[in-house]
N, C-alpha and C. Protein backbone atom coordinates (compact mmCIF):
# COMPACT_ATOMS: atom_id res chain seq x y z
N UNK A 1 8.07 -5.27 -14.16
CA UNK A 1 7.93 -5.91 -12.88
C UNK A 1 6.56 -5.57 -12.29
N UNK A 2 5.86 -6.51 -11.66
CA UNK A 2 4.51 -6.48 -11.00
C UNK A 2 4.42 -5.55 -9.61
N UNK A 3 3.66 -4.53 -9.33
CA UNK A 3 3.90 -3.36 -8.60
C UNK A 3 2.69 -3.43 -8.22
N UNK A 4 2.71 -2.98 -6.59
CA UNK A 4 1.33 -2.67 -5.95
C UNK A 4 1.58 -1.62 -5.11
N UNK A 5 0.81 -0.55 -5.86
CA UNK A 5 1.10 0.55 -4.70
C UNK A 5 0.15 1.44 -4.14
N UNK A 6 0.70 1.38 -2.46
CA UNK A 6 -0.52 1.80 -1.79
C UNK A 6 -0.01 3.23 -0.53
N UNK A 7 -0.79 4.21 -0.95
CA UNK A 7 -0.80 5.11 -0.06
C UNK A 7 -1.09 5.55 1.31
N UNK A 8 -0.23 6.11 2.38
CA UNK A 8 -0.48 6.19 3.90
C UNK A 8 -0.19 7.87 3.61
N UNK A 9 -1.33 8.34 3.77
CA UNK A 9 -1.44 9.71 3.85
C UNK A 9 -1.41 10.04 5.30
N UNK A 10 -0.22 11.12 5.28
CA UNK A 10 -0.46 11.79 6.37
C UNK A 10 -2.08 12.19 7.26
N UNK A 11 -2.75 13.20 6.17
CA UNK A 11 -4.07 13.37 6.91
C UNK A 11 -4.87 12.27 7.64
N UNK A 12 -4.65 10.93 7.03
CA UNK A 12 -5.46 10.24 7.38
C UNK A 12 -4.61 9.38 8.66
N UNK A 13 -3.41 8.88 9.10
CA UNK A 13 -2.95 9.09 10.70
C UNK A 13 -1.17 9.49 10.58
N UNK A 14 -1.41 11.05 11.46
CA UNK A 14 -0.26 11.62 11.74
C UNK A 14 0.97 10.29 12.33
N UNK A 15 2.01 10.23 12.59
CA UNK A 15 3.03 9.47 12.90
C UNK A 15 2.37 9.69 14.89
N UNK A 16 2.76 8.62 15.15
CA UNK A 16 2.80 7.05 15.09
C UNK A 16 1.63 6.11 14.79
N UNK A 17 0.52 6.62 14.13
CA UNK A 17 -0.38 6.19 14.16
C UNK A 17 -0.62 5.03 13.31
N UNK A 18 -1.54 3.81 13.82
CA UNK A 18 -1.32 2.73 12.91
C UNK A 18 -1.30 2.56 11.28
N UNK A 19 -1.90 3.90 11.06
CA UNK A 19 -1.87 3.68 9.72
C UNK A 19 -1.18 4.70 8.72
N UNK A 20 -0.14 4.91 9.66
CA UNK A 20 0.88 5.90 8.91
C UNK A 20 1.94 5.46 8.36
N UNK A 21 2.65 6.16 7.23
CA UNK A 21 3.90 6.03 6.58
C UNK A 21 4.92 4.93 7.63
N UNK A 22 5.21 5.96 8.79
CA UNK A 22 6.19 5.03 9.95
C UNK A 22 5.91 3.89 10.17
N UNK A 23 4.34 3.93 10.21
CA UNK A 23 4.44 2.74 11.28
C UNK A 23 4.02 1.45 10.07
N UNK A 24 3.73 1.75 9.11
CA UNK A 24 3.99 0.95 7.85
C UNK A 24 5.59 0.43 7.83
N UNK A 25 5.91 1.26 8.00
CA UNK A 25 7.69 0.97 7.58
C UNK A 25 7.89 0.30 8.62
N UNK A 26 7.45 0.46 9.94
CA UNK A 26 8.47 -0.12 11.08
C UNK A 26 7.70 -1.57 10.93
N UNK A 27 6.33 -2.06 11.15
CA UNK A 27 5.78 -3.13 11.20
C UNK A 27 5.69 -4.07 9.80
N UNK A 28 5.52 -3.55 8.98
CA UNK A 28 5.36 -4.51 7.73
C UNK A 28 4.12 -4.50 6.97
N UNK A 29 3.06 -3.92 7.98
CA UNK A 29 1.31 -4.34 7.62
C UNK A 29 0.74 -2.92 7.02
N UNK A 30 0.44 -2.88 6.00
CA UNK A 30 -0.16 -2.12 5.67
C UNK A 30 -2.14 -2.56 6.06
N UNK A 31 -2.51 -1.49 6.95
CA UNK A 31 -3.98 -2.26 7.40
C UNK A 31 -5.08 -1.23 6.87
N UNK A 32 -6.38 -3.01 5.84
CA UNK A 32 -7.40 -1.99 5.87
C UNK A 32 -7.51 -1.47 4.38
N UNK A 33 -6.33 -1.60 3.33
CA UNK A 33 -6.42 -1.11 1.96
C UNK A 33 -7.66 -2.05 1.19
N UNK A 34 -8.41 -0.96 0.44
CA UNK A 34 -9.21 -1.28 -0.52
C UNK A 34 -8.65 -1.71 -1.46
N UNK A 35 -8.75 -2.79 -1.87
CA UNK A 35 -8.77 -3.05 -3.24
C UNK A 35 -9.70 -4.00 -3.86
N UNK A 36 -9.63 -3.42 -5.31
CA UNK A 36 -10.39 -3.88 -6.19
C UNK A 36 -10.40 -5.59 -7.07
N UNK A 37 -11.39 -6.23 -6.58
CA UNK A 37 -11.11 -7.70 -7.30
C UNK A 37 -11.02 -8.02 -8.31
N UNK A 38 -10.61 -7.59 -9.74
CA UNK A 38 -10.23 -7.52 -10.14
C UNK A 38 -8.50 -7.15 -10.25
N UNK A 39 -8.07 -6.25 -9.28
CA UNK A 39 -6.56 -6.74 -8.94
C UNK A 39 -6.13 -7.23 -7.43
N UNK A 40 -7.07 -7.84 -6.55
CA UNK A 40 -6.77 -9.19 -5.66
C UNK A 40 -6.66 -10.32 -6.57
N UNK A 41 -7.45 -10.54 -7.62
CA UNK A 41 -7.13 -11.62 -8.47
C UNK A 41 -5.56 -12.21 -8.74
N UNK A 42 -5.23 -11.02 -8.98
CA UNK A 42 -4.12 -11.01 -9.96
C UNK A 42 -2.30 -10.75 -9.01
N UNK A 43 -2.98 -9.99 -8.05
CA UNK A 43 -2.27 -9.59 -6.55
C UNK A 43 -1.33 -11.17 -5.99
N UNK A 44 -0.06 -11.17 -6.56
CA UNK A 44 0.80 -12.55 -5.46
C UNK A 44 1.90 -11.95 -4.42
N UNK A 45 2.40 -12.90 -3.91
CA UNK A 45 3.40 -12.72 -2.98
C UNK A 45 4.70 -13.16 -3.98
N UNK A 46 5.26 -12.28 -3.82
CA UNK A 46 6.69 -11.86 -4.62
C UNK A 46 6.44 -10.40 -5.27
N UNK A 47 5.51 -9.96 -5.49
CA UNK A 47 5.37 -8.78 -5.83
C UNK A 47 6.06 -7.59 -4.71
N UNK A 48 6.93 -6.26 -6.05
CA UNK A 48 7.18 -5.23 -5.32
C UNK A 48 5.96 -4.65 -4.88
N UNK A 49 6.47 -4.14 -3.68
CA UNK A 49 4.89 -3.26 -3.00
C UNK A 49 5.75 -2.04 -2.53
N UNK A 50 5.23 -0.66 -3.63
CA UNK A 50 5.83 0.63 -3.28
C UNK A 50 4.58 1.34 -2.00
N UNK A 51 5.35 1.66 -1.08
CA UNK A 51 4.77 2.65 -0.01
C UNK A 51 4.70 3.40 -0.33
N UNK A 52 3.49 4.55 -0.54
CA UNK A 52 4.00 6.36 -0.47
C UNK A 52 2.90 7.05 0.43
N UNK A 53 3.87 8.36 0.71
CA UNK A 53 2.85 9.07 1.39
C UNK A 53 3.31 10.63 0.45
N UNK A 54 2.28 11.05 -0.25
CA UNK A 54 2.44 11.62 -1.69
C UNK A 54 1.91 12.65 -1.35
N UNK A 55 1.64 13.47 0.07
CA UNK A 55 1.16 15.18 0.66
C UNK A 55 2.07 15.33 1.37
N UNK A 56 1.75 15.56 2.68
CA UNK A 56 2.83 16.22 3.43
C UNK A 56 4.70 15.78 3.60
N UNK A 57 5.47 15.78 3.41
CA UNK A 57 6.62 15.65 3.61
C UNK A 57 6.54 14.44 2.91
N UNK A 58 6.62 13.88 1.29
CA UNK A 58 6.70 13.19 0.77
C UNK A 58 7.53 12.07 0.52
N UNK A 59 7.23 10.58 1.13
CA UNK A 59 8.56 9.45 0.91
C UNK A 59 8.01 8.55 0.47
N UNK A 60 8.80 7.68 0.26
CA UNK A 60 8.46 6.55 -0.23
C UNK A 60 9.29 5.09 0.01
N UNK A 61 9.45 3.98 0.19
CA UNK A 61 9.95 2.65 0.39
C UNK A 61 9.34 1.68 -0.16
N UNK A 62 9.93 0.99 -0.20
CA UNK A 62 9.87 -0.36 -1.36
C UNK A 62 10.12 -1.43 -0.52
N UNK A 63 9.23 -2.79 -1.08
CA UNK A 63 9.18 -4.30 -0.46
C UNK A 63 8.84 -5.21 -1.06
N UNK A 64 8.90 -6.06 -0.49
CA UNK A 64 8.36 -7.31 -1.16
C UNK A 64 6.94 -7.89 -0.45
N UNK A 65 6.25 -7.95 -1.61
CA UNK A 65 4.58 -8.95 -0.98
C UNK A 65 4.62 -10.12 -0.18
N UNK A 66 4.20 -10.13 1.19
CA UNK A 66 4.34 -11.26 1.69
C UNK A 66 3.00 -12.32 1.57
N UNK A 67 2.06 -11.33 1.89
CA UNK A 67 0.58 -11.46 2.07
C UNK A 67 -0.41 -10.90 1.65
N UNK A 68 -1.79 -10.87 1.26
CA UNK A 68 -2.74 -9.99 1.46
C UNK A 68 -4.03 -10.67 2.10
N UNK A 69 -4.44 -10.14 2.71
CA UNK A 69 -5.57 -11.28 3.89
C UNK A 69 -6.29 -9.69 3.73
N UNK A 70 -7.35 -10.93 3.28
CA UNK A 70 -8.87 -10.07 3.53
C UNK A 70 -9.40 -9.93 4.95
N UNK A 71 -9.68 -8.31 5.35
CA UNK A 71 -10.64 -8.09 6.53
C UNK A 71 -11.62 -8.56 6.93
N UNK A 72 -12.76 -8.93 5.94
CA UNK A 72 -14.07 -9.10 6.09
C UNK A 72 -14.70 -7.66 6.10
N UNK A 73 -14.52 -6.41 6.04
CA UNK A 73 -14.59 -5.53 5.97
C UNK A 73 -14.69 -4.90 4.52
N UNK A 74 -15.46 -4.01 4.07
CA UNK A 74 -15.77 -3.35 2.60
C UNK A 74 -15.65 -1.69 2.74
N UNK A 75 -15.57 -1.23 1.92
CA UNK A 75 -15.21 0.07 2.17
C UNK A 75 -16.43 0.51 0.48
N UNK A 76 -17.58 1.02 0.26
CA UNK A 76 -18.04 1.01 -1.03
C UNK A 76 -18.19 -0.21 -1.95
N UNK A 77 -18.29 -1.23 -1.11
CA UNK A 77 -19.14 -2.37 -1.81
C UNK A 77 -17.53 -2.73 -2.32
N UNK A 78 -16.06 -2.52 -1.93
CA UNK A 78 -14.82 -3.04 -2.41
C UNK A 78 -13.95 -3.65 -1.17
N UNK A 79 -14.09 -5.29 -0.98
CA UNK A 79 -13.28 -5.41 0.02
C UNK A 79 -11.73 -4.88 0.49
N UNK A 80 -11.29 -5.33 1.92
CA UNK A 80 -10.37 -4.41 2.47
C UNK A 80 -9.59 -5.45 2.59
N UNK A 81 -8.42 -5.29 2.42
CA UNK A 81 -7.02 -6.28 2.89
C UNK A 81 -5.90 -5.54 3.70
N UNK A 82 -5.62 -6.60 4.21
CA UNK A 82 -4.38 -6.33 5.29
C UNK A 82 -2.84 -6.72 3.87
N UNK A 83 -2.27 -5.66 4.26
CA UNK A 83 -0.76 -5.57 3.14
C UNK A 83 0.21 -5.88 3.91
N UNK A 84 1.16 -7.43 3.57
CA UNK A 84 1.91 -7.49 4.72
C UNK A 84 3.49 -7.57 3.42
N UNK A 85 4.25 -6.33 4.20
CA UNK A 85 5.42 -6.40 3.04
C UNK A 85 6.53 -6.95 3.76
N UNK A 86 7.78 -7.71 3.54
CA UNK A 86 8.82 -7.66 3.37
C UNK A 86 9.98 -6.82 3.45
N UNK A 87 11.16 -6.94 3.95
CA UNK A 87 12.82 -6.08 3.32
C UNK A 87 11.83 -4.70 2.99
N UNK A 88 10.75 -3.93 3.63
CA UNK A 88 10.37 -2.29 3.43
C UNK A 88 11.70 -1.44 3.90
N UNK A 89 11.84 -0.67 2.96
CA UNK A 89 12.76 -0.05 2.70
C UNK A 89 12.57 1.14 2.50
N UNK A 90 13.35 2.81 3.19
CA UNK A 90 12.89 3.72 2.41
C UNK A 90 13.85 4.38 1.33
N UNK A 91 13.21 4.78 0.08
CA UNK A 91 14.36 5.15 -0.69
C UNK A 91 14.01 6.41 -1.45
N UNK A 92 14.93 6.85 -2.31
CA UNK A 92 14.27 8.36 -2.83
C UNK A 92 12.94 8.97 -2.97
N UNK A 93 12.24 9.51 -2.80
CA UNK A 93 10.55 9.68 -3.38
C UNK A 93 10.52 9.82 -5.08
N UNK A 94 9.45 9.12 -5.29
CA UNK A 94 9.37 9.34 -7.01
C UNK A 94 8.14 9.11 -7.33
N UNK A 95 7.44 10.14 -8.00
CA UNK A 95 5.90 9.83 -8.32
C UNK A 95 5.75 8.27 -8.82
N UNK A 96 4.51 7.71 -9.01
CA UNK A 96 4.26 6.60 -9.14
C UNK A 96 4.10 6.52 -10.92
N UNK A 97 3.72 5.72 -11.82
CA UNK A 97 3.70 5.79 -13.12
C UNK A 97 2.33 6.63 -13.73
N UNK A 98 1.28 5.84 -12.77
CA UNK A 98 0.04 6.84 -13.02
C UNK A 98 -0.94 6.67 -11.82
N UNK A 99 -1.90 7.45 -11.81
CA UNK A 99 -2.55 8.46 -10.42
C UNK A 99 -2.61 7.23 -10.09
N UNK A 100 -2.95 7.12 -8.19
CA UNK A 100 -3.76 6.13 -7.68
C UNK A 100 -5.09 5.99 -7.73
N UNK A 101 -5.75 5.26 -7.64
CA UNK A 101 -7.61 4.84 -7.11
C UNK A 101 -8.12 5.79 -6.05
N UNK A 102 -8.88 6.19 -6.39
CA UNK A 102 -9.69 6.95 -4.90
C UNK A 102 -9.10 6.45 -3.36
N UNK A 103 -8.63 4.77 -3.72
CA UNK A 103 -8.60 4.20 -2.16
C UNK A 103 -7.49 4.27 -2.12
N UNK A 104 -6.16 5.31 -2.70
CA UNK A 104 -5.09 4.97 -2.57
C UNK A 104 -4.18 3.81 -3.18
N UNK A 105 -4.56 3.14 -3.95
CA UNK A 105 -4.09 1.75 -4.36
C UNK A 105 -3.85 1.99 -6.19
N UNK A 106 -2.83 1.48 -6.57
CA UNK A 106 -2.51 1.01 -7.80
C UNK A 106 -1.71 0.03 -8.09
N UNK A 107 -2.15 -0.87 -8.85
CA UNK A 107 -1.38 -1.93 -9.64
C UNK A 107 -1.09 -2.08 -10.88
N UNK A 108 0.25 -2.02 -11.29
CA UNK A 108 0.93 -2.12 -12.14
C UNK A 108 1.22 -3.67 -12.39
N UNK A 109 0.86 -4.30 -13.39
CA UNK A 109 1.00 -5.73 -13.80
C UNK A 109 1.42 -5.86 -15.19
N UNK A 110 3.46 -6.14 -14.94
CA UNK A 110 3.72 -5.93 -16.17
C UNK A 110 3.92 -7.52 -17.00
């Protein structure tokens, strides 16, 4: 199954902050993820999209791809998208298959 998964680290905003674990879960939008064009290419809506926050107090939830809308924004010469998931869900924590990207992001395209 086709997997996109993107990290909300604590360090980077404590709860409630827009770009935390919670407020991922409560709103839907993941805002601001780098990714690489080479997998925006390939990136659809129906895809699972695993949440994690993989340091402090570790969870994770699962959804479905609704969207990905580009910022206009680059982060290292790699544009930024807005992640809009679906039915986010939280469910057991479980490492991911293999590490993420510097920007937090991995795709699995099976």
């Amino acid at each position: 199954m086709a997997t996109l998964f993107i990290h909300a680290p604590y360090w980077k905003a404590s709860p409630p902050g827009r770009y935390s674990f919670e407020y991922i879960c409560k709103t839907g939008i993941g805002e601001g993820y780098a990714i690489w064009k080479k997998w925006a290419l390939i990136i659809k809506p129906g895809w699972t999209v695993v949440l994690l926050r993989n340091d402090k107090g570790k969870k994770r939830a699962e959804g479905i791809l609704v969207d990905l809308k580009p910022t206009g924004k680059y982060i290292k010469g790699v544009q930024q998208y807005d992640v809009y998931i679906r039915d986010l869900m939280q469910v057991p924590y479980k490492k991911p298959p293999k590490k993420l990207n510097p920007f937090g992001v991995l795709v699995i395209d099976c």
